[in-house]
N, C-alpha and C. Protein backbone atom coordinates (compact mmCIF):
# COMPACT_ATOMS: atom_id res chain seq x y z
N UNK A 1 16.62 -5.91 21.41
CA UNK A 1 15.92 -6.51 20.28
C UNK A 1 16.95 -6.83 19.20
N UNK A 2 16.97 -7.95 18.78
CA UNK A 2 17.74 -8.41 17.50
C UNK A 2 16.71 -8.95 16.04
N UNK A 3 17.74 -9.09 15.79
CA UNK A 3 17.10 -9.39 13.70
C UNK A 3 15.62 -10.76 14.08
N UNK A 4 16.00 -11.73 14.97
CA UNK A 4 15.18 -12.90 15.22
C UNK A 4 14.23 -12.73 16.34
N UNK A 5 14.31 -11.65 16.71
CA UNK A 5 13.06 -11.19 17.70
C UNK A 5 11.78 -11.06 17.10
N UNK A 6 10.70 -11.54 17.40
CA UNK A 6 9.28 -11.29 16.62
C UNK A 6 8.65 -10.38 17.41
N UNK A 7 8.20 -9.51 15.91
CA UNK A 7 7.78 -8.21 16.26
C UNK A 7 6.66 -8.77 17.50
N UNK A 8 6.10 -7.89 18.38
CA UNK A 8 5.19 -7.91 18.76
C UNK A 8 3.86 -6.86 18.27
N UNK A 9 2.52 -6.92 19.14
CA UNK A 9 1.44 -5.95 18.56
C UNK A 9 2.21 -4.64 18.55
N UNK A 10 2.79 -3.62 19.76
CA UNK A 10 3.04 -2.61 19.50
C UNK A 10 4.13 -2.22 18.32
N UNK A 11 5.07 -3.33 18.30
CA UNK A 11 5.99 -2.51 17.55
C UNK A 11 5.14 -2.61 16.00
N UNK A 12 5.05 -3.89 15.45
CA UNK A 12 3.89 -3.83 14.28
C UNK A 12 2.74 -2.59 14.57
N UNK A 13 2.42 -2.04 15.75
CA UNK A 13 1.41 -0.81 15.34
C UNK A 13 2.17 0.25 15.02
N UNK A 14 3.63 0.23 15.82
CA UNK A 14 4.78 1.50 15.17
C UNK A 14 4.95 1.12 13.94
N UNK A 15 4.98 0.62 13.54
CA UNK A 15 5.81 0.55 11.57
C UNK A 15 4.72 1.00 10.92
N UNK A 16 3.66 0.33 11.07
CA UNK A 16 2.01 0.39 10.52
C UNK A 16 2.03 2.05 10.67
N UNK A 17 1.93 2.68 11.76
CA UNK A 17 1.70 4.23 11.96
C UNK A 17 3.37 5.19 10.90
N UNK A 18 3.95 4.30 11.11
CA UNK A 18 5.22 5.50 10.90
C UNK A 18 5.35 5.22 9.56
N UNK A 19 4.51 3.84 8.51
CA UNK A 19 4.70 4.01 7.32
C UNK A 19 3.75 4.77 6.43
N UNK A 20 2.86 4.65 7.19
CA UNK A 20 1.30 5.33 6.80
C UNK A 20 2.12 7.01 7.13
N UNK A 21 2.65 7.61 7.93
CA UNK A 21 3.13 9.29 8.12
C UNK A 21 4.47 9.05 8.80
N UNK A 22 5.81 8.74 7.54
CA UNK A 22 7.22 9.19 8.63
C UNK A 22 7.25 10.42 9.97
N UNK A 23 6.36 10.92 9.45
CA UNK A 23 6.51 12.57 10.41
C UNK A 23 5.37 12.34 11.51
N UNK A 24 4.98 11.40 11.87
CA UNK A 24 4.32 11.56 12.65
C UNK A 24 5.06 11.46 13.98
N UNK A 25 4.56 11.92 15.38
CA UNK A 25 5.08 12.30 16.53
C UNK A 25 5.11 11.28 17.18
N UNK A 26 6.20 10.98 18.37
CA UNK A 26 5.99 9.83 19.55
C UNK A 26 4.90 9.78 20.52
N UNK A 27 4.58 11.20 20.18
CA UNK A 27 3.41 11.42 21.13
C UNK A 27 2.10 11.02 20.24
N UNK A 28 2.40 11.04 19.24
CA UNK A 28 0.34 10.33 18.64
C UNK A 28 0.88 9.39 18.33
N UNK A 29 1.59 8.86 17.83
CA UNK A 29 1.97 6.98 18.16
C UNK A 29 1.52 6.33 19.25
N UNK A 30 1.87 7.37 20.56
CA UNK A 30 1.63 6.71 21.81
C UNK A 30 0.31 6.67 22.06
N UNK A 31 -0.60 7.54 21.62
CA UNK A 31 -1.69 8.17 21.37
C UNK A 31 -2.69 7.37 20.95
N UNK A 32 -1.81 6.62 19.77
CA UNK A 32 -2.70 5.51 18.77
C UNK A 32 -2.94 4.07 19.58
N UNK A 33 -1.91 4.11 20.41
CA UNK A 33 -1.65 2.89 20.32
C UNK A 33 -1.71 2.55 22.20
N UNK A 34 -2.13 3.34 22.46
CA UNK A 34 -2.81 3.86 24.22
C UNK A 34 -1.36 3.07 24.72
N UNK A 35 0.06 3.69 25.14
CA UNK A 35 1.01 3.94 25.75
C UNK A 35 1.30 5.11 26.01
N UNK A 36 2.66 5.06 26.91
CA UNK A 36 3.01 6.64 26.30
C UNK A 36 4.43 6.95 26.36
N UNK A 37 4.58 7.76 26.27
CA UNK A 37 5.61 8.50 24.80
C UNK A 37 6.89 8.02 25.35
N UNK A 38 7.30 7.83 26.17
CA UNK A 38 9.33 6.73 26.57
C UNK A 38 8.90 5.97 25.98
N UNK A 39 8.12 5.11 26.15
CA UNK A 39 8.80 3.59 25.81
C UNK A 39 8.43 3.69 24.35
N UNK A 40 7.45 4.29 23.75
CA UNK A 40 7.53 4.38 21.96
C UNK A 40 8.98 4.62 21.71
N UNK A 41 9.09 6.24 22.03
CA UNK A 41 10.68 6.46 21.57
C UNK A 41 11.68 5.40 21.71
N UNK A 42 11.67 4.77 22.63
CA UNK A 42 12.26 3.40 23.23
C UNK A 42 12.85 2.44 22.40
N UNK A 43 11.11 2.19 21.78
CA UNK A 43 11.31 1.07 21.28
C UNK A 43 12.03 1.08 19.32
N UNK A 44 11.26 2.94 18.80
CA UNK A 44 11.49 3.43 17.83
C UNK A 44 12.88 3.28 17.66
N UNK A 45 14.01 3.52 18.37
CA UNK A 45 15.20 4.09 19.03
C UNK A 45 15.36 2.44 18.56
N UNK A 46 15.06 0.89 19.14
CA UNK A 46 15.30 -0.14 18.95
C UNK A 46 15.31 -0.72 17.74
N UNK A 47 13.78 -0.08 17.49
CA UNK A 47 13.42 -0.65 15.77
C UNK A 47 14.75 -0.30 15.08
N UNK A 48 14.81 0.70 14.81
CA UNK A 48 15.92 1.24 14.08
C UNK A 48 17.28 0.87 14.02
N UNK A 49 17.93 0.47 15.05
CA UNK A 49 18.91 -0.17 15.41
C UNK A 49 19.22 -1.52 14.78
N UNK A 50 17.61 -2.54 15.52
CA UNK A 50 17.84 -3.42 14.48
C UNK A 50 17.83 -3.60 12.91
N UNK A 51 17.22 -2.72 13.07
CA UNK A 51 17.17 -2.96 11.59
C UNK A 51 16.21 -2.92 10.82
N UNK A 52 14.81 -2.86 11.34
CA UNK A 52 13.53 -3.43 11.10
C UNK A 52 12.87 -1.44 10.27
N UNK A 53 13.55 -0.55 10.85
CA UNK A 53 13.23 0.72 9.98
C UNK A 53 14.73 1.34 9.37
N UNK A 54 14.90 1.24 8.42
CA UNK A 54 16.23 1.20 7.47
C UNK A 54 16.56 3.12 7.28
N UNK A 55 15.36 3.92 7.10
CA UNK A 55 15.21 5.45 7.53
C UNK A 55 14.39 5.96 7.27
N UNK A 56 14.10 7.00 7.34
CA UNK A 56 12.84 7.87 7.18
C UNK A 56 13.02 8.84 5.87
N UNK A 57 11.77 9.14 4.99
CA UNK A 57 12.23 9.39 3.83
C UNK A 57 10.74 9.77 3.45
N UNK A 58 11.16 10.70 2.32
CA UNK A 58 9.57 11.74 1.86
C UNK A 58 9.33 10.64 0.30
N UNK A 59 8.10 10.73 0.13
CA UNK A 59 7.85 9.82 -1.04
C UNK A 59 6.83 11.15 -1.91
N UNK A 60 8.16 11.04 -2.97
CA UNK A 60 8.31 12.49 -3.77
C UNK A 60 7.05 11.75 -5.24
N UNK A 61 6.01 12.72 -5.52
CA UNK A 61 5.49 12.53 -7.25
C UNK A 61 6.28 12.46 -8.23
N UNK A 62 6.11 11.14 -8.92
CA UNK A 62 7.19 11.42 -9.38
C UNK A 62 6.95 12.05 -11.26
N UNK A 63 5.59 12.59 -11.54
CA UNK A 63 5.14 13.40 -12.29
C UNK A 63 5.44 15.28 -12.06
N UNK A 64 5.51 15.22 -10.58
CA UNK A 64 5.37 16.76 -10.67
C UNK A 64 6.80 17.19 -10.63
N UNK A 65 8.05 16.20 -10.35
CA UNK A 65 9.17 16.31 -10.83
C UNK A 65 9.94 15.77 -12.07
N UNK A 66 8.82 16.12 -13.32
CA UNK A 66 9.21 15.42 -14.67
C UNK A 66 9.90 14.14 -14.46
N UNK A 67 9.16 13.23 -13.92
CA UNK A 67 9.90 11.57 -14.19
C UNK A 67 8.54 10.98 -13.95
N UNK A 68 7.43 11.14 -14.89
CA UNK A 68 6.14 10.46 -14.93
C UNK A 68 6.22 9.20 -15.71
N UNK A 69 7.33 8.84 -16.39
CA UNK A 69 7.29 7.40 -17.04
C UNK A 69 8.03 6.99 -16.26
N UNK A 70 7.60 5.27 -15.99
CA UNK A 70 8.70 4.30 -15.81
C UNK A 70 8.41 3.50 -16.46
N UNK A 71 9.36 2.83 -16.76
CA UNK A 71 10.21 1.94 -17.41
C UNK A 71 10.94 0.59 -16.42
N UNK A 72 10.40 -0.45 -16.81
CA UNK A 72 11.02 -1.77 -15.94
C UNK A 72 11.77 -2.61 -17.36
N UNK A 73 13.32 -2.20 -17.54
CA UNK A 73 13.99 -2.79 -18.41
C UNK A 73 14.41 -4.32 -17.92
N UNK A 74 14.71 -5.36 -18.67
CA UNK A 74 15.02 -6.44 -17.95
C UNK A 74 16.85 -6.69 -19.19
N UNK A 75 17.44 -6.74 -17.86
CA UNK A 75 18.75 -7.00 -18.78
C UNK A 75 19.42 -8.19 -18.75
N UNK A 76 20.04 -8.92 -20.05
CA UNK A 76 20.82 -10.15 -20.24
C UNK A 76 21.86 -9.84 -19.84
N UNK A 77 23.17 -10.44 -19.27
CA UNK A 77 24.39 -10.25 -19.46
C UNK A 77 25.08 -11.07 -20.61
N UNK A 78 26.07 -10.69 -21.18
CA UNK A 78 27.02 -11.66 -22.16
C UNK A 78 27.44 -13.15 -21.49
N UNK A 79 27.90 -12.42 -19.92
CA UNK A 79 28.50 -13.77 -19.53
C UNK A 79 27.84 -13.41 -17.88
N UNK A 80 28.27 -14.37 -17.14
CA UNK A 80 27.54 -14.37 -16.08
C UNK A 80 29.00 -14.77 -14.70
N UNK A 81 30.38 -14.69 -14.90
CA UNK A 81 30.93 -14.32 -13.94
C UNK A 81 30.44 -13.70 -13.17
N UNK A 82 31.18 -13.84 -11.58
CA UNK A 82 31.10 -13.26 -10.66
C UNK A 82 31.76 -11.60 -10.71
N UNK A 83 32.90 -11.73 -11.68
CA UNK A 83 33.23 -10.40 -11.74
C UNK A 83 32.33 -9.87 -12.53
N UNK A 84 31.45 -10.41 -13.73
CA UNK A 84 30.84 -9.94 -14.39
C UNK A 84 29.59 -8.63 -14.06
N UNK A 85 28.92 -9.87 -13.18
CA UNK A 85 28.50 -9.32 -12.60
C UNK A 85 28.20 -8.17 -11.55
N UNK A 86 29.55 -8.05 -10.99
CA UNK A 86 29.85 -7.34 -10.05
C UNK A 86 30.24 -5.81 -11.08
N UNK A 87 30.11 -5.81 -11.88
CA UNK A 87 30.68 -4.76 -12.49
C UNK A 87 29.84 -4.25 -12.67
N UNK A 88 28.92 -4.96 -13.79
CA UNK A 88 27.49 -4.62 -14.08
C UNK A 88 26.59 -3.79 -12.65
N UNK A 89 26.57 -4.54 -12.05
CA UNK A 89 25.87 -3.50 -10.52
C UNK A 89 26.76 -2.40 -10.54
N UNK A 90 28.22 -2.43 -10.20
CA UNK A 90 28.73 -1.31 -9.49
C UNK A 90 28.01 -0.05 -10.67
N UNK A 91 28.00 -0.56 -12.31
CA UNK A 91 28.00 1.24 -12.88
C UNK A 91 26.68 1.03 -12.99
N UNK A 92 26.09 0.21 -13.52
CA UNK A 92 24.24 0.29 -12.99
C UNK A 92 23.52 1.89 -12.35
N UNK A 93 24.13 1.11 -10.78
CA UNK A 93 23.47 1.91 -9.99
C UNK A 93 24.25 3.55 -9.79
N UNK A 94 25.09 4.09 -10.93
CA UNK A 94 25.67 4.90 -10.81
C UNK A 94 24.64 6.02 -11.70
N UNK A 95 23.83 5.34 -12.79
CA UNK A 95 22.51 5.49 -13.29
C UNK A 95 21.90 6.32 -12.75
N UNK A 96 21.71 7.60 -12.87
CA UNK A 96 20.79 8.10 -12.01
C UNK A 96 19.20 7.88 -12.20
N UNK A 97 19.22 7.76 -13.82
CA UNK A 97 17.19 7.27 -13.84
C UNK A 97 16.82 6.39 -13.40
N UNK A 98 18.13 5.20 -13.08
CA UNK A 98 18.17 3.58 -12.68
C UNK A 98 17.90 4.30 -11.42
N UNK A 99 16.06 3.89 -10.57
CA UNK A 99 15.85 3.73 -9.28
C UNK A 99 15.71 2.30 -8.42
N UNK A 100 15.89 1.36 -9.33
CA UNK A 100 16.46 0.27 -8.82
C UNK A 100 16.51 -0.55 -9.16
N UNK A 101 17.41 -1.58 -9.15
CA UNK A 101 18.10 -2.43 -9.70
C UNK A 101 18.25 -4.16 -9.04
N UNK A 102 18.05 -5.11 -9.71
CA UNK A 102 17.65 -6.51 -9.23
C UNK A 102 18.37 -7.54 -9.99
N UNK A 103 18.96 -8.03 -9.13
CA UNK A 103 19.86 -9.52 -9.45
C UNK A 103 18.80 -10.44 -9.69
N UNK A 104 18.18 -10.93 -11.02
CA UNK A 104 17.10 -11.58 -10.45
C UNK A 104 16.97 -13.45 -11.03
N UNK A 105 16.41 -14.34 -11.07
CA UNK A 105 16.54 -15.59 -11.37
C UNK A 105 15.73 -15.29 -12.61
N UNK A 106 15.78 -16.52 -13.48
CA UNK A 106 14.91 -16.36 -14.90
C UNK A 106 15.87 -16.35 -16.12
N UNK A 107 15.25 -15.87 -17.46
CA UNK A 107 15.75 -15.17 -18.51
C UNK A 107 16.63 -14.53 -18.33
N UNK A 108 16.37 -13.73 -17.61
CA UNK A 108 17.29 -12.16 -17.66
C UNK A 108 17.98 -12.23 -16.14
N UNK A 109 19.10 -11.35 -16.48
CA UNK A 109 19.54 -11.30 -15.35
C UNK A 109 19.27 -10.30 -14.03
N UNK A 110 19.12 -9.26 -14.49
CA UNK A 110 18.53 -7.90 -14.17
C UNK A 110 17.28 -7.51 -14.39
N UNK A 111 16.86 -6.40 -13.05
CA UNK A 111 15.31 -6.06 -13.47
C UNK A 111 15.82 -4.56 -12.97
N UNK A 112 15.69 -3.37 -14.02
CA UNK A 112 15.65 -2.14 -13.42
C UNK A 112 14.94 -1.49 -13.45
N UNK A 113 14.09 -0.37 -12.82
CA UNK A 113 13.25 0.23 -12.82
C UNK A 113 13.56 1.67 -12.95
N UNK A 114 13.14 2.04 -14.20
CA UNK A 114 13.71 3.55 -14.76
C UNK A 114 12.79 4.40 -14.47
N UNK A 115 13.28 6.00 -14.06
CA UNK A 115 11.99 7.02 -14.34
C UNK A 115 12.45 8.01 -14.87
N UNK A 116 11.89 7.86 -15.61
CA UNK A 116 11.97 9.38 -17.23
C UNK A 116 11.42 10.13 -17.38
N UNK A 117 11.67 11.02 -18.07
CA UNK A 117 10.44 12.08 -18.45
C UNK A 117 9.17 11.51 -19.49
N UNK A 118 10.13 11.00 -20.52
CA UNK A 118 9.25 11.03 -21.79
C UNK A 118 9.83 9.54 -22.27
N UNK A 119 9.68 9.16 -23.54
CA UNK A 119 10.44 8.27 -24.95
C UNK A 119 11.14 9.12 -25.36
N UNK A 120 11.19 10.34 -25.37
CA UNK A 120 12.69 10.97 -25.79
C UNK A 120 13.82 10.55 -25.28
N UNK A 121 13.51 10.75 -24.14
CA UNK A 121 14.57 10.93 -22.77
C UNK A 121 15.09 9.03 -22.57
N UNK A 122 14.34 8.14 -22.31
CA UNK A 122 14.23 6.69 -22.55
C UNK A 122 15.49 6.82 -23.42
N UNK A 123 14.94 7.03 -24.39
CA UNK A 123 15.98 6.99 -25.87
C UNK A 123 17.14 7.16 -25.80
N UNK A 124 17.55 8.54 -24.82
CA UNK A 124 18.76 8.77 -24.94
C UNK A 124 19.15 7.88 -23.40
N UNK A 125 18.48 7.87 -22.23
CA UNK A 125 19.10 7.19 -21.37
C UNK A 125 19.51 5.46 -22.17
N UNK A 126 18.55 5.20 -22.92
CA UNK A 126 18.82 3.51 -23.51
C UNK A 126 20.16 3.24 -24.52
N UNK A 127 20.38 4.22 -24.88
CA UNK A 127 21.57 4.57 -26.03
C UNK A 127 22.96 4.95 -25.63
N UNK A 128 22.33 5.95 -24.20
CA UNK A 128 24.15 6.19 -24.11
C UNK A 128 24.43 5.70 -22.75
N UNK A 129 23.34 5.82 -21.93
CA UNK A 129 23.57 4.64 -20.89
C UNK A 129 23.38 3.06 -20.40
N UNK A 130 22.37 2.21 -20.61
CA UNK A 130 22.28 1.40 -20.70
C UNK A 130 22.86 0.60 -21.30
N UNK A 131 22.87 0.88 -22.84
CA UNK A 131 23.75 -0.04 -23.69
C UNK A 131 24.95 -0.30 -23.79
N UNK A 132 25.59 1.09 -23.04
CA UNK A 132 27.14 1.26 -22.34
C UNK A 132 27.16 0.06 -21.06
N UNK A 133 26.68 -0.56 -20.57
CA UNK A 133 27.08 -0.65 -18.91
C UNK A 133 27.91 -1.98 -19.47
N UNK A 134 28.18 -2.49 -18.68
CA UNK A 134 28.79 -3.56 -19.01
C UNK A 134 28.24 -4.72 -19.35
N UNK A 135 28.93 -5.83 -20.37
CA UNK A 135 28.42 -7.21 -20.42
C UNK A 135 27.01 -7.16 -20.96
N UNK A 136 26.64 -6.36 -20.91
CA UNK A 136 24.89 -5.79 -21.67
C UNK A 136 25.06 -6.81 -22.92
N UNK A 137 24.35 -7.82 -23.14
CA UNK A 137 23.99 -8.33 -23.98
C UNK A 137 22.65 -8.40 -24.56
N UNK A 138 21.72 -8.18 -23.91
CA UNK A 138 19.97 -7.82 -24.42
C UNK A 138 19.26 -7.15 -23.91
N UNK A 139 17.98 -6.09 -23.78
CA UNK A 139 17.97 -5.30 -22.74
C UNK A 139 16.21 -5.58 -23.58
N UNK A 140 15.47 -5.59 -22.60
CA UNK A 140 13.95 -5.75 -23.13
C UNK A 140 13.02 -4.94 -21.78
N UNK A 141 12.72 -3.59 -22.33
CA UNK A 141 11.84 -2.95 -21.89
C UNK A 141 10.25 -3.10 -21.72
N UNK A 142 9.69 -2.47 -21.19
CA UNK A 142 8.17 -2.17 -20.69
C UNK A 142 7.98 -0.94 -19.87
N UNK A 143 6.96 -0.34 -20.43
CA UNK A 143 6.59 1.03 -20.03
C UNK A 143 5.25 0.74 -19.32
N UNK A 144 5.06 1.44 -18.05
CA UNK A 144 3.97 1.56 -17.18
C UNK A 144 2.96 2.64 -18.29
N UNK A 145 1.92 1.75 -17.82
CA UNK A 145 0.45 2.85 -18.83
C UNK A 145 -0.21 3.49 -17.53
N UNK A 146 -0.81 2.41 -16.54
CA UNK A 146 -1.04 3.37 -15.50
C UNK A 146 -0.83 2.14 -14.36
N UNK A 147 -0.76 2.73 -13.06
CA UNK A 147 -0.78 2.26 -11.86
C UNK A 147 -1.82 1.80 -10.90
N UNK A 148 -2.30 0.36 -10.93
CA UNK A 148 -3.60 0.62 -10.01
C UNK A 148 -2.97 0.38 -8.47
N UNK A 149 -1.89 -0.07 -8.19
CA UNK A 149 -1.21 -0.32 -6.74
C UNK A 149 0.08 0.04 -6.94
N UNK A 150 0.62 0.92 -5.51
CA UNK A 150 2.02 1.26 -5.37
C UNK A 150 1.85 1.18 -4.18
N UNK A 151 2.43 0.13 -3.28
CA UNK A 151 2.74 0.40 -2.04
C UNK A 151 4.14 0.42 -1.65
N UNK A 152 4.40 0.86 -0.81
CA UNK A 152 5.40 1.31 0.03
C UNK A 152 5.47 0.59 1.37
N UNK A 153 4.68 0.49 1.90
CA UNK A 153 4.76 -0.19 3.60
C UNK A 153 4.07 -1.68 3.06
N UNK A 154 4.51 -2.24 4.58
CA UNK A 154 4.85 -4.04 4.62
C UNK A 154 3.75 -3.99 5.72
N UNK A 155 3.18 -3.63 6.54
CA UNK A 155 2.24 -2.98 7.73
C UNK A 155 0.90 -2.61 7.60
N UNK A 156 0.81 -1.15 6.38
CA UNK A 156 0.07 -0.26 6.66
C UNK A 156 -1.16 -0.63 5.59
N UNK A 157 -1.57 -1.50 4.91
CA UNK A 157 -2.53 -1.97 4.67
C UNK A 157 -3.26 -3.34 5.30
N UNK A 158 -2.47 -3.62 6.09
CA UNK A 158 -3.20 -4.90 7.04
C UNK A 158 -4.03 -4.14 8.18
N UNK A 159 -4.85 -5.55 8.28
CA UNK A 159 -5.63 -4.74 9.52
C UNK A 159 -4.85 -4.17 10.59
């Protein structure tokens, strides 16, 4: 299987199952999806390879580990070189509240997505980190009030 291979039904029912529960078994995959358990592993073993599952990973609250605010800052640069830019990413993402970070078209050049504790904490990440990074020329925030959608999987809400 390569990058231009189209998924077929089973492997779309593997992503669908394994995004809905990383931990779920080859054996109730196979289960789900009336095969059985080689050729899932098989094909799991393939997915992965190509490329199509990048890794497996726990999707942590991010309230019950004090980082219940986010924050989607959008940042200007001064100038817009290629080195400029390249700089700007490299200390960016060195950010630890920065959970991710976007080259993006528009106004701004950047879209990052912060998680904080509080506006205290904002404050001091916006002051001694952000405004530090490089080429930072404007930085225009927005704070999440509440969430009615967060998805995670590309799969697991389709039929």
């Amino acid at each position: 299987m390569n990058l231009t291979d189209k998924l077929d039904e089973t492997d779309r029912g593997i992503l669908k199952l394994l995004e809905k529960d990383g931990r779920i078994s080859h054996k109730a995959i196979a289960y789900e999806l009336h095969k059985t358990v080689t050729p899932i592993h098989a094909r799991i073993r393939r997915l992965q390879q190509a490329g199509y599952i990048k890794r497996f990973t726990a999707l942590v609250d991010a309230k019950k580990v004090d980082r219940g605010l986010t924050a989607y800052t959008q940042v200007l640069l001064k100038t817009h070189s290629s080195e400029s830019l390249k700089n700007f990413m490299r200390e960016a993402v060195k950010v630890s509240e920065i959970m991710e970070c976007y080259h993006m078209t528009g106004t701004f050049d950047f879209l990052l997505r912060i998680a904080i504790r509080d506006m205290e904490e904002y404050n001091i990440v916006l002051v001694e980190k952000l405004s530090n990074l490089p080429e930072v020329a404007n930085l225009q925030s927005f704070f999440v009030i509440s969430e009615a959608k967060s998805n995670t999987g590309f799969f697991f809400n389709q039929p």
